[in-house]
PDB file of N, CA and C in Angstrom:
ATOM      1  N   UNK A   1       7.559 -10.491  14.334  1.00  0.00           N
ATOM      2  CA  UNK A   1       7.146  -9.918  13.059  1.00  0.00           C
ATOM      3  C   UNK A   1       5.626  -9.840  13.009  1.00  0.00           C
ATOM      4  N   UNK A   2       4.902  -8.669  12.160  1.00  0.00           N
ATOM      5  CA  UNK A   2       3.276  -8.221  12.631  1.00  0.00           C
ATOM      6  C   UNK A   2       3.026  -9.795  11.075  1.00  0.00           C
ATOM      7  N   UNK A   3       1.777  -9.938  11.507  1.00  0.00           N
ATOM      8  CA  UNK A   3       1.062 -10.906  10.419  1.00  0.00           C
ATOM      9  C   UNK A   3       1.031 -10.026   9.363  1.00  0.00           C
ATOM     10  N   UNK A   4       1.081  -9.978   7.952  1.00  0.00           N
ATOM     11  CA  UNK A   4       0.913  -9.249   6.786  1.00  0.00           C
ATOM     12  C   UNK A   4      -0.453  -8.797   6.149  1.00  0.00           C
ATOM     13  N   UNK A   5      -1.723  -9.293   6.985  1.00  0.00           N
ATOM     14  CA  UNK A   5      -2.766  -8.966   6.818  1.00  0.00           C
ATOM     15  C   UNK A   5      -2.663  -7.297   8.082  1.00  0.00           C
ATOM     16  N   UNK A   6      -2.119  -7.690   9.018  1.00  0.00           N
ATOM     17  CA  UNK A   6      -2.309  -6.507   9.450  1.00  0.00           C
ATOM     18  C   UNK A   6      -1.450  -5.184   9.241  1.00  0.00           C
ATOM     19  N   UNK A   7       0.178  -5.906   8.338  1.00  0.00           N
ATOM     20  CA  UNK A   7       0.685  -4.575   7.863  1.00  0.00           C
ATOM     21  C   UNK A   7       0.049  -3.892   6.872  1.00  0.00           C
ATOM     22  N   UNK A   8      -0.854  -4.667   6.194  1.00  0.00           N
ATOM     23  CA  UNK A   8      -1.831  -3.951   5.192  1.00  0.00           C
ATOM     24  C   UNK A   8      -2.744  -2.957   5.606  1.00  0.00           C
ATOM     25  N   UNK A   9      -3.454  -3.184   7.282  1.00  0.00           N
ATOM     26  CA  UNK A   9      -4.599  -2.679   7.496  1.00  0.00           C
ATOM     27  C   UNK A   9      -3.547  -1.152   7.906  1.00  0.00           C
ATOM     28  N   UNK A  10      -2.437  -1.451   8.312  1.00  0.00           N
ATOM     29  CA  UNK A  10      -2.069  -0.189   8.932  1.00  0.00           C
ATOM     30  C   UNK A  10      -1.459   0.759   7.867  1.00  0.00           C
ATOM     31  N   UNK A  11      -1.254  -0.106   6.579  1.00  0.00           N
ATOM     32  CA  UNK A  11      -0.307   0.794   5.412  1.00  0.00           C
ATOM     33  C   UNK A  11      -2.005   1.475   4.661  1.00  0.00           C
ATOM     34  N   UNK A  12      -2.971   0.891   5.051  1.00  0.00           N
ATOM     35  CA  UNK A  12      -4.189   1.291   3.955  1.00  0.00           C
ATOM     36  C   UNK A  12      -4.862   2.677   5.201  1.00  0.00           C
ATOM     37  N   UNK A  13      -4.447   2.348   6.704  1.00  0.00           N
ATOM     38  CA  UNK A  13      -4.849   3.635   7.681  1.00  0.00           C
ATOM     39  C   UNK A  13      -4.157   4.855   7.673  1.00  0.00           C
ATOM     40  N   UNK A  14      -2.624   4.547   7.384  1.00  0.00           N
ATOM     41  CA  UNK A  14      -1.659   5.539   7.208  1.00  0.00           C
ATOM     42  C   UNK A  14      -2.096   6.058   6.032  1.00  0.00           C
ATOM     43  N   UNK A  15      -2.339   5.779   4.836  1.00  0.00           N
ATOM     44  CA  UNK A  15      -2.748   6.285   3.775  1.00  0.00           C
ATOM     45  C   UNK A  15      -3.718   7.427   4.061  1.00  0.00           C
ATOM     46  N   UNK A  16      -5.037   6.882   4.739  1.00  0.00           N
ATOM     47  CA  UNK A  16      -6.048   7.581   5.239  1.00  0.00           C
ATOM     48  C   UNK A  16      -5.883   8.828   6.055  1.00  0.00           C
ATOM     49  N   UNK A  17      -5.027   8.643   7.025  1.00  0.00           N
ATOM     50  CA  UNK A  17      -4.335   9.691   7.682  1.00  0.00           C
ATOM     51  C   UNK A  17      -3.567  10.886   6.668  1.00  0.00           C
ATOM     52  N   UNK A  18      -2.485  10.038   5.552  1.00  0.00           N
ATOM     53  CA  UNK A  18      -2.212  11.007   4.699  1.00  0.00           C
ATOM     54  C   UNK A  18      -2.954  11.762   3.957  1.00  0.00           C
ATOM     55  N   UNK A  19      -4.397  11.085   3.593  1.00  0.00           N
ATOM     56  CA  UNK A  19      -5.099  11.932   2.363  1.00  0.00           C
ATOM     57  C   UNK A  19      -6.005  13.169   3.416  1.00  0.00           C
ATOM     58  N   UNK A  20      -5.809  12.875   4.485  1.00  0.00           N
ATOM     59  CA  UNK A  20      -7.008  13.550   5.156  1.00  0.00           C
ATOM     60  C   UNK A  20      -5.826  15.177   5.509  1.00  0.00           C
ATOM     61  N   UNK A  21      -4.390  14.956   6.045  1.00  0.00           N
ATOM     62  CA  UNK A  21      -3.558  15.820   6.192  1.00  0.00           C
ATOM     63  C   UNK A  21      -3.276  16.464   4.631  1.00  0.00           C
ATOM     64  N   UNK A  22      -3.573  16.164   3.724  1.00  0.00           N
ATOM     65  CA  UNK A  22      -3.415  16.722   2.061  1.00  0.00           C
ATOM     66  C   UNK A  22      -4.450  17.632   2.289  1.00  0.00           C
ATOM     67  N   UNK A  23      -6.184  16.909   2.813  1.00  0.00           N
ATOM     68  CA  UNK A  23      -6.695  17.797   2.548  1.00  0.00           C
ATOM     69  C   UNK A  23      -6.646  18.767   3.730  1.00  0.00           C
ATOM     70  N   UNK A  24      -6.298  19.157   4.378  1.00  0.00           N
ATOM     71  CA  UNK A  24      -6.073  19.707   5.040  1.00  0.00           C
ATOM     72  C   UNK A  24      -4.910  21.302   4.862  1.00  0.00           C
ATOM     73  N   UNK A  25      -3.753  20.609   4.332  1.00  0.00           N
ATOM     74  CA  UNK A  25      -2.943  21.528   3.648  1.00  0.00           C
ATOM     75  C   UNK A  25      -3.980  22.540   2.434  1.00  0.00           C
ATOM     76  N   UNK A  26      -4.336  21.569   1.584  1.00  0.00           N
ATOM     77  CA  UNK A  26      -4.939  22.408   0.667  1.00  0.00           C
ATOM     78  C   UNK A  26      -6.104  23.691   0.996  1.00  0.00           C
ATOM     79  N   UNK A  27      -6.227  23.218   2.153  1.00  0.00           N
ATOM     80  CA  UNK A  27      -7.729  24.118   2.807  1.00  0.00           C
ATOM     81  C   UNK A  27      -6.976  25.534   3.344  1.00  0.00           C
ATOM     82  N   UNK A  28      -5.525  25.096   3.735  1.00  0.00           N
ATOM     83  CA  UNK A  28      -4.923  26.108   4.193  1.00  0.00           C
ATOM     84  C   UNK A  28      -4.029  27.210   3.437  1.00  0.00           C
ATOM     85  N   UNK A  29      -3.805  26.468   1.984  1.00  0.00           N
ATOM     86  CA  UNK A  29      -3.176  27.238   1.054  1.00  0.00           C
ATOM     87  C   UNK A  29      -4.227  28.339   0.419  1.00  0.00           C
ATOM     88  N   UNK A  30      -5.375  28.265   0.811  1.00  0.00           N
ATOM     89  CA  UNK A  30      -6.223  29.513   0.460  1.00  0.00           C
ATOM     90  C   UNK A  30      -5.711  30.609   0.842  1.00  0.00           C
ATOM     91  N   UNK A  31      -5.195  30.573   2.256  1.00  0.00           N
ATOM     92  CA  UNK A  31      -4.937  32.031   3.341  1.00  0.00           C
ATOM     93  C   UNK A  31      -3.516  32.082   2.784  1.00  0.00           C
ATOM     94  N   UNK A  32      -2.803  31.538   2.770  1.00  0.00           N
ATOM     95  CA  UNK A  32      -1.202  31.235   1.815  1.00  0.00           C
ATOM     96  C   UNK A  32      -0.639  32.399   0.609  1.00  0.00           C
ATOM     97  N   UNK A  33       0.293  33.036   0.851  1.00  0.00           N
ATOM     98  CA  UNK A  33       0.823  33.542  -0.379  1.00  0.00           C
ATOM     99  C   UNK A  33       2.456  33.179  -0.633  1.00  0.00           C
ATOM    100  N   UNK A  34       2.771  32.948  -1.823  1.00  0.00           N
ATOM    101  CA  UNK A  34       3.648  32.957  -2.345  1.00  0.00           C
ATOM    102  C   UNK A  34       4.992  31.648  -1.798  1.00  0.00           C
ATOM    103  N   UNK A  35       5.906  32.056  -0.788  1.00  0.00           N
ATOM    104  CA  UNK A  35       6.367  31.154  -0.383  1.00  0.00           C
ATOM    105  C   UNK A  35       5.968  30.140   0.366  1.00  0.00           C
ATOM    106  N   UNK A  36       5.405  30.412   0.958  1.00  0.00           N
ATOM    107  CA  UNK A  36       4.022  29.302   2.180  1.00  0.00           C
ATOM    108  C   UNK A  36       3.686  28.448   0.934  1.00  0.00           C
ATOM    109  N   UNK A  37       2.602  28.872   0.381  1.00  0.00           N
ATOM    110  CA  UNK A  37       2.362  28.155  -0.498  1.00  0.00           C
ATOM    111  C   UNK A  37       2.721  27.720  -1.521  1.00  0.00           C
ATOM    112  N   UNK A  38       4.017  27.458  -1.939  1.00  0.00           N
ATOM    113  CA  UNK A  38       4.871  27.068  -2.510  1.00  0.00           C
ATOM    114  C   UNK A  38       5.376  25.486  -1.553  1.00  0.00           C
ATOM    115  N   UNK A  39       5.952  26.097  -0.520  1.00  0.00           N
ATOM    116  CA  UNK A  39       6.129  24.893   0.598  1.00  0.00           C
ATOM    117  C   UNK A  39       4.814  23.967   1.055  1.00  0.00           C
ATOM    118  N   UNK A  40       3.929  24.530   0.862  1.00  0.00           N
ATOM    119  CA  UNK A  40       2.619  23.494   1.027  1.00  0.00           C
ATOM    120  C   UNK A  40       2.569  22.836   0.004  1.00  0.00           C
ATOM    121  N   UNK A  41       2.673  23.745  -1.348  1.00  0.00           N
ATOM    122  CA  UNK A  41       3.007  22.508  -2.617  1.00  0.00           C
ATOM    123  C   UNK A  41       3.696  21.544  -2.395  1.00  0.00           C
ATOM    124  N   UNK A  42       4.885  21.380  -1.682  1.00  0.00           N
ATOM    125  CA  UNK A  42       5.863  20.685  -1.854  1.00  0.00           C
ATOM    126  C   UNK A  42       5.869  19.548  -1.085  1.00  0.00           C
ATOM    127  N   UNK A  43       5.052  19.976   0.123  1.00  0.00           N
ATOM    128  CA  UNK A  43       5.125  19.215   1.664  1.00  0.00           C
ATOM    129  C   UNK A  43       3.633  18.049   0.818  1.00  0.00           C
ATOM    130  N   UNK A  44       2.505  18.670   0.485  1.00  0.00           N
ATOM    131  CA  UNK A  44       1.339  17.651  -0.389  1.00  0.00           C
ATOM    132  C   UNK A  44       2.245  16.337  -1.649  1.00  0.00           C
ATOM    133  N   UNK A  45       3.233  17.257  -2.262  1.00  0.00           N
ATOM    134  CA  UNK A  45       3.711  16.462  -3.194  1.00  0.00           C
ATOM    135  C   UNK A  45       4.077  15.167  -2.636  1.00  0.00           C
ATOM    136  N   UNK A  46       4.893  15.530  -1.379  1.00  0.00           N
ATOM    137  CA  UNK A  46       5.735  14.557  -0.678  1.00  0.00           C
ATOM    138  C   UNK A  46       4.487  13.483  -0.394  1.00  0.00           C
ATOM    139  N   UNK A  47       3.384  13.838   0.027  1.00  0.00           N
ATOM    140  CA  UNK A  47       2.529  12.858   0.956  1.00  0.00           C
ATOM    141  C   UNK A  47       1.748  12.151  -0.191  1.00  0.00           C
ATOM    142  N   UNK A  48       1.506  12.737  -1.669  1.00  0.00           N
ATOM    143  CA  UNK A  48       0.978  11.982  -2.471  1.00  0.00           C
ATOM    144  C   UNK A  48       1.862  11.392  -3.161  1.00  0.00           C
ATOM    145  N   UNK A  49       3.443  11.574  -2.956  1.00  0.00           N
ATOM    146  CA  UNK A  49       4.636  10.094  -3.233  1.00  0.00           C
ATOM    147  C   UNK A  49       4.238   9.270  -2.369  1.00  0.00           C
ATOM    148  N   UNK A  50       4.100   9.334  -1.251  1.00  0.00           N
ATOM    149  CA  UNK A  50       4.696   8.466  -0.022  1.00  0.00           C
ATOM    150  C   UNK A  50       2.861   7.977  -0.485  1.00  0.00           C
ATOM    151  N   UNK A  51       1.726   8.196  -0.612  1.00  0.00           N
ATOM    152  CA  UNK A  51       0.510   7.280  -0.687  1.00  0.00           C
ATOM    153  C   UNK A  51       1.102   6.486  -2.007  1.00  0.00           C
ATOM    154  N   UNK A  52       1.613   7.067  -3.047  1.00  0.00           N
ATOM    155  CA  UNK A  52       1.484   5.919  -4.098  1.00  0.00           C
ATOM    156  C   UNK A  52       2.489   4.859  -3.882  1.00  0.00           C
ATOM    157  N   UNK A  53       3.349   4.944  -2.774  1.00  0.00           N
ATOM    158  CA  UNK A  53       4.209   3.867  -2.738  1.00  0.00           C
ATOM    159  C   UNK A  53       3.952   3.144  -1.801  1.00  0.00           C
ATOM    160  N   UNK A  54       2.974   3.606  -0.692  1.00  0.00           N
ATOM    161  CA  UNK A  54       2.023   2.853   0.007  1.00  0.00           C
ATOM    162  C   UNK A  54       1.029   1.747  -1.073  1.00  0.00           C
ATOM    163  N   UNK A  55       0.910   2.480  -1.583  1.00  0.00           N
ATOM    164  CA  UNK A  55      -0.166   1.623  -2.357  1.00  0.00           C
ATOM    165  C   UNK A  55       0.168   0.707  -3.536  1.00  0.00           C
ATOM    166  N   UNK A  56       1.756   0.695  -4.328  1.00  0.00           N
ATOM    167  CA  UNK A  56       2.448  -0.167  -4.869  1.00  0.00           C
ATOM    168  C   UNK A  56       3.141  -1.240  -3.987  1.00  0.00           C
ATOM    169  N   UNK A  57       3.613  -1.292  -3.018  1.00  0.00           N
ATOM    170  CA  UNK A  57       4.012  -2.051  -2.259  1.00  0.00           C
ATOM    171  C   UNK A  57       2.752  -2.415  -1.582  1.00  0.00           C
ATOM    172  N   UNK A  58       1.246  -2.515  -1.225  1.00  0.00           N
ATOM    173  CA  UNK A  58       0.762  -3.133  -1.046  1.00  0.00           C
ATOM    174  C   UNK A  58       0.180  -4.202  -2.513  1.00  0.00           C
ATOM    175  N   UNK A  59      -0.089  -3.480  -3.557  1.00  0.00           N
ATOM    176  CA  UNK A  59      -0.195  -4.457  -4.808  1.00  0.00           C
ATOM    177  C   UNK A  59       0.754  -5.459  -5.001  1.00  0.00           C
ATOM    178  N   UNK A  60       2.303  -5.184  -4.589  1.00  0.00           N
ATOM    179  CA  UNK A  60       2.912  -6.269  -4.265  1.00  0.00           C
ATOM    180  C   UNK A  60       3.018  -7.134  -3.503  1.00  0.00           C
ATOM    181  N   UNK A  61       2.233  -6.678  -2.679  1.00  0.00           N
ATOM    182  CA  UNK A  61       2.444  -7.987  -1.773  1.00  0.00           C
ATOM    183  C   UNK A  61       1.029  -8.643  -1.688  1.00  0.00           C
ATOM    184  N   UNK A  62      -0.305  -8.314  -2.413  1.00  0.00           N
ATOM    185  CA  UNK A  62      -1.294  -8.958  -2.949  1.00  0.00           C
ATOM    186  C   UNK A  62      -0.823  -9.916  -4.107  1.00  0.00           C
ATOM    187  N   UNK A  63       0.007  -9.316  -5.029  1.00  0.00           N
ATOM    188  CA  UNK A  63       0.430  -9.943  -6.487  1.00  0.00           C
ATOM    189  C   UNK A  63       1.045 -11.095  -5.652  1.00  0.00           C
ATOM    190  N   UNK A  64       2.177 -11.147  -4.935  1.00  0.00           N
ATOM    191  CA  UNK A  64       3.313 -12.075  -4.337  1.00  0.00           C
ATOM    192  C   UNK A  64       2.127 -13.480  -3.282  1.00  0.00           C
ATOM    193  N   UNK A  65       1.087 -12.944  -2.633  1.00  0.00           N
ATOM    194  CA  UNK A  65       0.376 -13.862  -1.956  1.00  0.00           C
ATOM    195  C   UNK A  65      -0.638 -14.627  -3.019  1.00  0.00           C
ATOM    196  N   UNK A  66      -0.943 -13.964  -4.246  1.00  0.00           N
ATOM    197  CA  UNK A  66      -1.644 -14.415  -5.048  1.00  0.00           C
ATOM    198  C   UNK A  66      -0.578 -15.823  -5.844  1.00  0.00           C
ATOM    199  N   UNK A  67       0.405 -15.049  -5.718  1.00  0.00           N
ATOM    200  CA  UNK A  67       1.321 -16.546  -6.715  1.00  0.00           C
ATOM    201  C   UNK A  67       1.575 -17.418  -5.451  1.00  0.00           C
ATOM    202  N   UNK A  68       2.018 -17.106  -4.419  1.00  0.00           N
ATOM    203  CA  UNK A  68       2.330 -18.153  -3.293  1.00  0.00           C
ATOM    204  C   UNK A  68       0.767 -19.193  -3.370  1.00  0.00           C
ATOM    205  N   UNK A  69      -0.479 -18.620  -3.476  1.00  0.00           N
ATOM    206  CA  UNK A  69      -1.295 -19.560  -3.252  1.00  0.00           C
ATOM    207  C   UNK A  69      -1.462 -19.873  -4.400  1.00  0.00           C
ATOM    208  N   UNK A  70      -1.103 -19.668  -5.440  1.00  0.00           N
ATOM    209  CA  UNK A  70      -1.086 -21.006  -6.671  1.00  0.00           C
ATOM    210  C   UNK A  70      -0.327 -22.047  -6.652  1.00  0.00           C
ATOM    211  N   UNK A  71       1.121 -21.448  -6.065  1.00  0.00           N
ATOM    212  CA  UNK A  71       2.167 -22.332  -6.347  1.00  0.00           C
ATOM    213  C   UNK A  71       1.447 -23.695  -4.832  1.00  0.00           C
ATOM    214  N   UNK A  72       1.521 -23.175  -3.890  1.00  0.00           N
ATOM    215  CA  UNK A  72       0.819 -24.259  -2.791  1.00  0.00           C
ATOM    216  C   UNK A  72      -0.323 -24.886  -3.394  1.00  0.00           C
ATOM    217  N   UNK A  73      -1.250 -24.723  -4.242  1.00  0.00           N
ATOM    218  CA  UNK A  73      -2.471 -25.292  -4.861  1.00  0.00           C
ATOM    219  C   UNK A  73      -2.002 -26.605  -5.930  1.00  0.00           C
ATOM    220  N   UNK A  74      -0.607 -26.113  -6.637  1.00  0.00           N
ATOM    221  CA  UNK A  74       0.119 -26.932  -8.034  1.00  0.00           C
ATOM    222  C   UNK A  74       0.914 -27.492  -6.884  1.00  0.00           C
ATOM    223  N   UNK A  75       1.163 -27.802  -5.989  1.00  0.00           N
ATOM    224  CA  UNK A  75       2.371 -28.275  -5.235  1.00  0.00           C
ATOM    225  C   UNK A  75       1.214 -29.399  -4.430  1.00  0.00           C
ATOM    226  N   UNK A  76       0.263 -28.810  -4.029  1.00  0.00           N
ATOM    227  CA  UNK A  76      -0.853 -30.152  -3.352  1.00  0.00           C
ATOM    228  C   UNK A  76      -1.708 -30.540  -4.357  1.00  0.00           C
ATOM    229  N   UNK A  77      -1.427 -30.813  -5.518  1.00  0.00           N
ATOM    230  CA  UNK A  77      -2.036 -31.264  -7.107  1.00  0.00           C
ATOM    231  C   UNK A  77      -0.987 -32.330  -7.089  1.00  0.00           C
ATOM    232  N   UNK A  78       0.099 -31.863  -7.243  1.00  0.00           N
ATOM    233  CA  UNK A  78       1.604 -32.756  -7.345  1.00  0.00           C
ATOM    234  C   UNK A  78       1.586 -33.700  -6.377  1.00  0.00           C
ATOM    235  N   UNK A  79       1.585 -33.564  -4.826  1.00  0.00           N
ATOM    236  CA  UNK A  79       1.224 -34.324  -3.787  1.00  0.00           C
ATOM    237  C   UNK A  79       0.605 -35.594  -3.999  1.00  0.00           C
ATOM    238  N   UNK A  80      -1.046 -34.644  -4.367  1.00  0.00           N
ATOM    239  CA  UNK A  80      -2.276 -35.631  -4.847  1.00  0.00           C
ATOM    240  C   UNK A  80      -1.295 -36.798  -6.385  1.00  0.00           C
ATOM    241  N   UNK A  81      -1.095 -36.326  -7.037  1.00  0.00           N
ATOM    242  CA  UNK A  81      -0.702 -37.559  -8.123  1.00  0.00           C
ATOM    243  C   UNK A  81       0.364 -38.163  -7.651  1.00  0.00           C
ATOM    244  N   UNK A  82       1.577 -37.756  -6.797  1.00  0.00           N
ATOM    245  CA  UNK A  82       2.049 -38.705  -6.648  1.00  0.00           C
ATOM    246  C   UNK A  82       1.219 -39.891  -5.476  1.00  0.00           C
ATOM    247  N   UNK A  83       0.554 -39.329  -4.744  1.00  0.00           N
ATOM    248  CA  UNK A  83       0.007 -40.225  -3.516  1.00  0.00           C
ATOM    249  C   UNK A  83      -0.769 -41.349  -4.191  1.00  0.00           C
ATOM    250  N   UNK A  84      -1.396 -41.175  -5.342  1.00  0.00           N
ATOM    251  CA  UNK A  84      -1.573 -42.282  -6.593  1.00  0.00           C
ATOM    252  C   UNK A  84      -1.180 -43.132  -7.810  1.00  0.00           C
ATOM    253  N   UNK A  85       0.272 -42.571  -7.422  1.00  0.00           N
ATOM    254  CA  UNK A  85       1.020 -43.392  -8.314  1.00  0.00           C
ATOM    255  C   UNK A  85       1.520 -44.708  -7.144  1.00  0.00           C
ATOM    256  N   UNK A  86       1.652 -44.475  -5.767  1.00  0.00           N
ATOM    257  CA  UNK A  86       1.933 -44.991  -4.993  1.00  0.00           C
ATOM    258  C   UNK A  86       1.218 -46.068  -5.031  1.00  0.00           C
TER     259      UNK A  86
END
């Protein structure tokens, strides 16, 4: 399994790759009439779903590492008082 710091770096490169192929489409829907560019609409739509769910599923899994390191912080707090009640 990849470390989760680096599925990030590759979900935040893929992104990059997508916005750069958007702009790309759009540069080409100039020369475009009618059905073409209709399907370029459609094919951009797709790639600016697929970035925002790139980019919600990485907020989740920032949100999810953010509570894991509280709960480990209140869990070696807990540790610490009991190791002094001892």
């Amino acid at each position: 399994m990849k470390s989760p710091k680096k599925v990030v770096v590759v979900e935040v490169e893929f992104q990059g790759a997508l916005r750069k192929e958007i702009g790309e489409l759009k540069a080409d829907m100039k020369y475009q009439i009618g059905t073409e560019k209709a399907e370029t609409e459609a094919q951009i739509s797709l790639k600016e779903n697929e970035i925002r769910m790139k980019e919600e599923s990485i907020s989740l899994y920032k949100d999810e590492k953010k509570m894991l390191k509280e709960k480990r912080k209140k869990l070696n707090e807990k540790e610490q008082d009991l190791s002094q009640i001892r």
